[in-house]
PDB file of N, CA and C in Angstrom:
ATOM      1  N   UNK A   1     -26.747 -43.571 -16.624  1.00  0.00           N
ATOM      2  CA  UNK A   1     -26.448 -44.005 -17.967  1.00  0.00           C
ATOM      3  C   UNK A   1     -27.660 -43.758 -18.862  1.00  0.00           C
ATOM      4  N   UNK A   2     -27.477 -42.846 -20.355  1.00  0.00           N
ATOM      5  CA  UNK A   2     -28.852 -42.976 -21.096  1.00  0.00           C
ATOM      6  C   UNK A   2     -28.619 -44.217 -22.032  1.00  0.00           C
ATOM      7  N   UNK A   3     -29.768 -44.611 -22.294  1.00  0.00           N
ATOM      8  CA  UNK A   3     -30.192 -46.053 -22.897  1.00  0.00           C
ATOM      9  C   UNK A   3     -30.614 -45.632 -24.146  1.00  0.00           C
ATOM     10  N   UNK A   4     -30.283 -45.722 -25.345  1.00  0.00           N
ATOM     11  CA  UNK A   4     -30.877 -45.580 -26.604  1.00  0.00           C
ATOM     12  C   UNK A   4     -31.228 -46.952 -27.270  1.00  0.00           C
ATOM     13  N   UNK A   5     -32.576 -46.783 -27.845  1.00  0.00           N
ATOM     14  CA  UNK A   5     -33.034 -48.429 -28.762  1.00  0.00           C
ATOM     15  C   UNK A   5     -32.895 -47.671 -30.113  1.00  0.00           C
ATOM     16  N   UNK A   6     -31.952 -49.082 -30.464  1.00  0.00           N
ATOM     17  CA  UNK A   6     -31.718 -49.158 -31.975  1.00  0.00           C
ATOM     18  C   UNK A   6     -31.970 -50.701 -32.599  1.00  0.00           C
ATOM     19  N   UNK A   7     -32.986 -50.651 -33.504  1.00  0.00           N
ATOM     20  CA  UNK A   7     -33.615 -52.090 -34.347  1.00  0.00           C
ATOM     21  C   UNK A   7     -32.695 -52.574 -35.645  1.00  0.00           C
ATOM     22  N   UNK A   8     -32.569 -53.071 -35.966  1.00  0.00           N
ATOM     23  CA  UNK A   8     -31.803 -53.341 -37.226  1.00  0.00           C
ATOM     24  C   UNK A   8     -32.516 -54.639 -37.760  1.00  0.00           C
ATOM     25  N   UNK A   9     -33.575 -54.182 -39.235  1.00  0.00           N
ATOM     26  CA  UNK A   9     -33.981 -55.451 -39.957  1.00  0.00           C
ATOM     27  C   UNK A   9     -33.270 -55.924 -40.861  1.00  0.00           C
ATOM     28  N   UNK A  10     -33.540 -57.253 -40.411  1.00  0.00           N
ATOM     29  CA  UNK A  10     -32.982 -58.469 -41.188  1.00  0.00           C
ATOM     30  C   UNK A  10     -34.286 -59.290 -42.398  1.00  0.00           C
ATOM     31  N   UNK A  11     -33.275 -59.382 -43.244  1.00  0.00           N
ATOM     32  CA  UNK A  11     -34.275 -59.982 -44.415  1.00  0.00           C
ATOM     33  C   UNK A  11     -33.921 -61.267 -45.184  1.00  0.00           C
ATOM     34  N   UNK A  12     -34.221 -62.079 -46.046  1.00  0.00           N
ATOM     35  CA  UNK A  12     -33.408 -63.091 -46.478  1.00  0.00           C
ATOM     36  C   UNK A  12     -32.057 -62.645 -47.464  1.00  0.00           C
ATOM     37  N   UNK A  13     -31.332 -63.226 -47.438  1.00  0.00           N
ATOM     38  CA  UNK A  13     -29.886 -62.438 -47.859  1.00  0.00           C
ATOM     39  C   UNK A  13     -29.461 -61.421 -47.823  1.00  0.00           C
ATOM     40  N   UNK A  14     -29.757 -60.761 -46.794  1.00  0.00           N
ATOM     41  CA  UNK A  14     -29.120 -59.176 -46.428  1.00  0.00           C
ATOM     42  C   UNK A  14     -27.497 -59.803 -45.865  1.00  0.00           C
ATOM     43  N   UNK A  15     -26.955 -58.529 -46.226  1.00  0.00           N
ATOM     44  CA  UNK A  15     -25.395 -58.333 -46.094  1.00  0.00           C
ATOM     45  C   UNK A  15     -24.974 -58.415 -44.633  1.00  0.00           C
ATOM     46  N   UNK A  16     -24.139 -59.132 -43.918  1.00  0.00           N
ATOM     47  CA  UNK A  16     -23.804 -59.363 -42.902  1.00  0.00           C
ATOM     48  C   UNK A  16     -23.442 -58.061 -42.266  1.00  0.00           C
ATOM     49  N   UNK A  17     -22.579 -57.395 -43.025  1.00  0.00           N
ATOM     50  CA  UNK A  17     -22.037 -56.577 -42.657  1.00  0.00           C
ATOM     51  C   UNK A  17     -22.554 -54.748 -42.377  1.00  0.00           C
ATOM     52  N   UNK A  18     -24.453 -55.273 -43.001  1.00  0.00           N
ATOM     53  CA  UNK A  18     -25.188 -54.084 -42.875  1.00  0.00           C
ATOM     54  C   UNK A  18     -25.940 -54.462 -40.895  1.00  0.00           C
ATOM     55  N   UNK A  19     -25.295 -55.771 -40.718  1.00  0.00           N
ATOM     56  CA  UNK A  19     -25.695 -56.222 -39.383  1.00  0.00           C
ATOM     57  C   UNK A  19     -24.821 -55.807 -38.237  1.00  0.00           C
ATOM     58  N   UNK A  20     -23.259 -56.325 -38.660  1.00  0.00           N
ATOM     59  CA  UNK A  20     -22.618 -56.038 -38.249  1.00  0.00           C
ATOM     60  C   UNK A  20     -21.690 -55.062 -37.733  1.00  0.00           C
ATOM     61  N   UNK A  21     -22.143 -54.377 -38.530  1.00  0.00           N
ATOM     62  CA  UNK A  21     -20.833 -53.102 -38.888  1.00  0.00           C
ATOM     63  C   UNK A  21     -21.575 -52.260 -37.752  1.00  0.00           C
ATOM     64  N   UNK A  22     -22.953 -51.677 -37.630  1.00  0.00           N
ATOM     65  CA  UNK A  22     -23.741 -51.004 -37.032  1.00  0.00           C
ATOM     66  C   UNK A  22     -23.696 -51.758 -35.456  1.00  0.00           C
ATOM     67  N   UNK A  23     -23.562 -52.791 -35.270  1.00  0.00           N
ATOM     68  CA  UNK A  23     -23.372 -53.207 -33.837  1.00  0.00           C
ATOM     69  C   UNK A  23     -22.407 -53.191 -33.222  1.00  0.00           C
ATOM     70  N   UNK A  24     -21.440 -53.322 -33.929  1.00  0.00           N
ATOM     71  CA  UNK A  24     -19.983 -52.996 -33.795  1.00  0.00           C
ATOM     72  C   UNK A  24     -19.779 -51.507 -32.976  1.00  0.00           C
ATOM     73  N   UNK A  25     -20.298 -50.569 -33.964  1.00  0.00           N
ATOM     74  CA  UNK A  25     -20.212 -49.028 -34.162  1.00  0.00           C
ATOM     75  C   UNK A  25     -20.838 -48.872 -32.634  1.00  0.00           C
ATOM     76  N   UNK A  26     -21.834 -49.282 -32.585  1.00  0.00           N
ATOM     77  CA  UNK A  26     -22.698 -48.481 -31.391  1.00  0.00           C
ATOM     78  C   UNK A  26     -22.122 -49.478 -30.251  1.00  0.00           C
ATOM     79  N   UNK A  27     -21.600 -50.551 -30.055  1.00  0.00           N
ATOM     80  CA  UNK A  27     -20.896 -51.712 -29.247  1.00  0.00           C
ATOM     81  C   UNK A  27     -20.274 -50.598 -28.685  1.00  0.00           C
ATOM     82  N   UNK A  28     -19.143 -49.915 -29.294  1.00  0.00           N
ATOM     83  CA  UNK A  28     -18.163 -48.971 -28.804  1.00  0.00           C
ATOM     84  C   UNK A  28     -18.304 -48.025 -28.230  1.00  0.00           C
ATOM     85  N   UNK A  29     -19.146 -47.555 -28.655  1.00  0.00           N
ATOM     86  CA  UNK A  29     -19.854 -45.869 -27.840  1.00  0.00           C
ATOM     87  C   UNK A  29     -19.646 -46.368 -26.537  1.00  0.00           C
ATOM     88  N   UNK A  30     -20.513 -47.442 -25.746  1.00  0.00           N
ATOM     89  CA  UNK A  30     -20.455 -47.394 -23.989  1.00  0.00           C
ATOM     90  C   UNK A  30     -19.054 -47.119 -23.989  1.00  0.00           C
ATOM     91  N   UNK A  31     -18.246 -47.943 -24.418  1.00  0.00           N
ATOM     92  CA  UNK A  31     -16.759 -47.606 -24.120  1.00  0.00           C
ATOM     93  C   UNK A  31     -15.993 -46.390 -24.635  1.00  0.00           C
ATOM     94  N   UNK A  32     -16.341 -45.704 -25.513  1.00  0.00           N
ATOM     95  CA  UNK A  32     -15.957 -44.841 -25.586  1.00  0.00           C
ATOM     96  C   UNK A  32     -16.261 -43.307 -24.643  1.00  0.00           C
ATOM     97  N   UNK A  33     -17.664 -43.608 -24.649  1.00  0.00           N
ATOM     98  CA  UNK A  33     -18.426 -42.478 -23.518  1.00  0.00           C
ATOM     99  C   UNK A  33     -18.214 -42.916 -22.059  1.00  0.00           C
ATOM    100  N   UNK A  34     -17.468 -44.091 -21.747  1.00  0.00           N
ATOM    101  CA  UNK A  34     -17.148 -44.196 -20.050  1.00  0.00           C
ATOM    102  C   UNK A  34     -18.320 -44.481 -19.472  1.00  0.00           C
ATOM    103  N   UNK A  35     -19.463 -44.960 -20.569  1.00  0.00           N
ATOM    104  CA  UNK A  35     -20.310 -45.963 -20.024  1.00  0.00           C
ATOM    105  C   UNK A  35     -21.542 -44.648 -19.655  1.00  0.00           C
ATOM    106  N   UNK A  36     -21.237 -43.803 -19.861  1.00  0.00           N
ATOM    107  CA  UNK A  36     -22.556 -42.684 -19.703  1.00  0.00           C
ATOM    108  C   UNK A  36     -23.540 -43.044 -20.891  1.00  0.00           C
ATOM    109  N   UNK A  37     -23.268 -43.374 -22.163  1.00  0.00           N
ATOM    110  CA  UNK A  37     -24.347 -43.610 -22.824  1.00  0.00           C
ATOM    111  C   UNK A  37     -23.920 -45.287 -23.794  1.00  0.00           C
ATOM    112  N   UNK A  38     -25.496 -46.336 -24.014  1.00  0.00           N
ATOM    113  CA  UNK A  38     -25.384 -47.563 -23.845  1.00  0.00           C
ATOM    114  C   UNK A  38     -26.658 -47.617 -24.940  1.00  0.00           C
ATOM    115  N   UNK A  39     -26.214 -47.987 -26.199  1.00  0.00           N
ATOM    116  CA  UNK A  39     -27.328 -48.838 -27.206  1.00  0.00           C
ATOM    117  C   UNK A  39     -27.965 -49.851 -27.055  1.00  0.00           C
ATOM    118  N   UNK A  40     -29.014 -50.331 -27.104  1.00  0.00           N
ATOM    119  CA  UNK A  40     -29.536 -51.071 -26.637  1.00  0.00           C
ATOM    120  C   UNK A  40     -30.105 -51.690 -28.051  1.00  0.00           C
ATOM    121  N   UNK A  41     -29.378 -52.521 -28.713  1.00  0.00           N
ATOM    122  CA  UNK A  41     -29.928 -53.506 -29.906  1.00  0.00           C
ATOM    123  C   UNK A  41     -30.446 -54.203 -30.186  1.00  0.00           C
ATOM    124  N   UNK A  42     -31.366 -54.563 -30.935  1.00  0.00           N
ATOM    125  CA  UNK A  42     -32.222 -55.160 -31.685  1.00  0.00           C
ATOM    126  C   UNK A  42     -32.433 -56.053 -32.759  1.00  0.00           C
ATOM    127  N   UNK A  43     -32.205 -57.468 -33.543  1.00  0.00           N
ATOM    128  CA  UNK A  43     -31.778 -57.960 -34.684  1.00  0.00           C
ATOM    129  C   UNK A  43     -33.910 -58.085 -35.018  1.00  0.00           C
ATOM    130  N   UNK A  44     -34.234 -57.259 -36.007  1.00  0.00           N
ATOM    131  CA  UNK A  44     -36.144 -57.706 -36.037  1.00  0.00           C
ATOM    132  C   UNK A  44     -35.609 -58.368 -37.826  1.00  0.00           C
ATOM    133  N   UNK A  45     -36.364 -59.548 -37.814  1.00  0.00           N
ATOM    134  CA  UNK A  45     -36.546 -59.895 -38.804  1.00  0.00           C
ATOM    135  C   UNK A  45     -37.860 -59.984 -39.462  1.00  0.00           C
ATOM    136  N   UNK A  46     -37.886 -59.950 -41.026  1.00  0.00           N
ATOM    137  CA  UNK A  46     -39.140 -60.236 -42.110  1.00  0.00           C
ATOM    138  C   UNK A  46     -39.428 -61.557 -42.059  1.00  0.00           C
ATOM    139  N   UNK A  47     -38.752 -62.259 -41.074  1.00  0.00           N
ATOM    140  CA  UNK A  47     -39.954 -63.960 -41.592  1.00  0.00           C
ATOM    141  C   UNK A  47     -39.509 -64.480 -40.202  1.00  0.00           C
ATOM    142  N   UNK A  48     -40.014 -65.946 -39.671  1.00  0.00           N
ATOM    143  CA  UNK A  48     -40.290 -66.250 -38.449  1.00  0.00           C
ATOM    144  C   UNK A  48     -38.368 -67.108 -38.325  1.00  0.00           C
ATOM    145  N   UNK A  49     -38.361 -67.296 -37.474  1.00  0.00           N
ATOM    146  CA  UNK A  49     -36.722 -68.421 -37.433  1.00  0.00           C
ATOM    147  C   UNK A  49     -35.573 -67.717 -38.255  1.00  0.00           C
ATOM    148  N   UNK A  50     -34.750 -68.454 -38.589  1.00  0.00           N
ATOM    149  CA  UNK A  50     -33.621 -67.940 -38.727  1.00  0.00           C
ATOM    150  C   UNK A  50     -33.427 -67.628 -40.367  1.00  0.00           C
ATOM    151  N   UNK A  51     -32.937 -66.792 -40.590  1.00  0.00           N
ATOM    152  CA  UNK A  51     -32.550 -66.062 -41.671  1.00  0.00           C
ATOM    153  C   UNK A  51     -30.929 -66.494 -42.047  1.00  0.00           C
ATOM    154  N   UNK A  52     -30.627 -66.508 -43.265  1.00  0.00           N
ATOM    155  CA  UNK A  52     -29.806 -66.819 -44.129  1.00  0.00           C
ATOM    156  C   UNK A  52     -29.337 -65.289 -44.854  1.00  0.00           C
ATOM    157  N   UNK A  53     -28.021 -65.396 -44.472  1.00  0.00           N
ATOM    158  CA  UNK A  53     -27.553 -64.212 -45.381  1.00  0.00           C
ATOM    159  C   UNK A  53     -26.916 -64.371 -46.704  1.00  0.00           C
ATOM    160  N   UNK A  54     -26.337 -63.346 -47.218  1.00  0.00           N
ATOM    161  CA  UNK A  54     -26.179 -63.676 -48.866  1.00  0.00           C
ATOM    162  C   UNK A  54     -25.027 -64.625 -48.557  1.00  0.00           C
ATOM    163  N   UNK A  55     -23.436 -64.369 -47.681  1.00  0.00           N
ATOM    164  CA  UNK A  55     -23.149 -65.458 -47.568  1.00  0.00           C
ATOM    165  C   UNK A  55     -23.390 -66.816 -46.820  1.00  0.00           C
ATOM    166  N   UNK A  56     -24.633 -67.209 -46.830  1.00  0.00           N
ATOM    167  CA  UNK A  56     -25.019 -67.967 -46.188  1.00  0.00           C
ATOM    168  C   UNK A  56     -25.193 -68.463 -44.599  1.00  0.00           C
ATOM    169  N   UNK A  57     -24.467 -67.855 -43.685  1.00  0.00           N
ATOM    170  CA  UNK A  57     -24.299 -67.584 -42.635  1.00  0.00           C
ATOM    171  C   UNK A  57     -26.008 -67.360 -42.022  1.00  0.00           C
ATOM    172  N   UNK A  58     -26.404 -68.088 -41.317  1.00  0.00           N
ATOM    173  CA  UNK A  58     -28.002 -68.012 -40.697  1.00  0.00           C
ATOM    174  C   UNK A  58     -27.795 -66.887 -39.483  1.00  0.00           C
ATOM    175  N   UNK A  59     -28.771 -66.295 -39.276  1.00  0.00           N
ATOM    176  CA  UNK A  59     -28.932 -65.523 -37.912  1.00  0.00           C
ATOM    177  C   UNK A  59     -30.089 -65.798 -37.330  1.00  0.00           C
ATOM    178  N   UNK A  60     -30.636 -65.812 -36.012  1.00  0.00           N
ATOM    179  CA  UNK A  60     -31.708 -65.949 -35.587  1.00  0.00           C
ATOM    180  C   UNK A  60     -32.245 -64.443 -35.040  1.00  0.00           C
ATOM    181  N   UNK A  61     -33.272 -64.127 -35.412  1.00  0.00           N
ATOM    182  CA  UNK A  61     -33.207 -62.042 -34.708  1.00  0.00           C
ATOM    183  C   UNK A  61     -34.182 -62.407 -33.155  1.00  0.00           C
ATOM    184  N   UNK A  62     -34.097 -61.506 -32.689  1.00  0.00           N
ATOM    185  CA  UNK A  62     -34.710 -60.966 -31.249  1.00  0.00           C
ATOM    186  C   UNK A  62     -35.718 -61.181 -31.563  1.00  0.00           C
ATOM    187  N   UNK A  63     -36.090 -60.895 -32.608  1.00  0.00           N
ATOM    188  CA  UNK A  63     -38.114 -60.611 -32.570  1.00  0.00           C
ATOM    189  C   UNK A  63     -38.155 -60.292 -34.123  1.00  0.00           C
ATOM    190  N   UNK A  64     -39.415 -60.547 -34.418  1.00  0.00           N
ATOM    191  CA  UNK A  64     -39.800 -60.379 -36.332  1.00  0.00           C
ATOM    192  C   UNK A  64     -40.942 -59.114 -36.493  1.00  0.00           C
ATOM    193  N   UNK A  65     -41.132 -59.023 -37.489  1.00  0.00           N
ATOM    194  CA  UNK A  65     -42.604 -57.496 -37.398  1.00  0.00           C
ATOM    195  C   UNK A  65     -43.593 -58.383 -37.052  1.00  0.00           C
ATOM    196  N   UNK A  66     -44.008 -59.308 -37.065  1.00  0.00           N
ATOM    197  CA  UNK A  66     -44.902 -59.995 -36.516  1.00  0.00           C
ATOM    198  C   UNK A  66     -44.994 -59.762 -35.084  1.00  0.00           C
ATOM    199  N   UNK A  67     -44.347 -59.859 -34.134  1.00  0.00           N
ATOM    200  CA  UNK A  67     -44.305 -59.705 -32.806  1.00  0.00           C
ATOM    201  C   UNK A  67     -44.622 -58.451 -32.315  1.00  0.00           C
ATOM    202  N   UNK A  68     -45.397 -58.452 -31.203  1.00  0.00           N
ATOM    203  CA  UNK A  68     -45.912 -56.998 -30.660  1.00  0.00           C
ATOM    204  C   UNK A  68     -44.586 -56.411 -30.174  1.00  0.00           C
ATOM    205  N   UNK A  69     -45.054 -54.896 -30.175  1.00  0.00           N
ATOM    206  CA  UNK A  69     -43.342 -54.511 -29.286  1.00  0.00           C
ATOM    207  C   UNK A  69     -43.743 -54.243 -27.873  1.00  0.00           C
TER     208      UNK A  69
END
């Protein structure tokens, strides 16, 4: 199976759906490719704890730019 890393930053009121839509998308690929190729995602946020989107909905990310990779 190849493994691809994909990050997606989060900021205070960013659009859910600039979160979502992209995890969704690449969610499908394993299943679509029969599991030969597998995204490996990332939520990095601009500030420490959980983030608030424009509709208010909080997320907590994997890791912030603060954090070493």
């Amino acid at each position: 199976m190849r493994r691809i890393a994909i990050a997606t930053l989060i900021f205070p009121n960013f659009q859910l759906l600039d979160l979502a839509g992209p995890w969704d998308a690449f969610g499908e690929i394993k299943v679509l490719s029969q599991g030969e190729v597998e995204y490996q995602l990332t939520a990095i946020g601009t500030t420490r704890g959980q983030i608030r989107s424009s509709s208010g909905l909080t997320v907590t990310p994997d890791q912030t730019i603060f954090d070493d990779c």
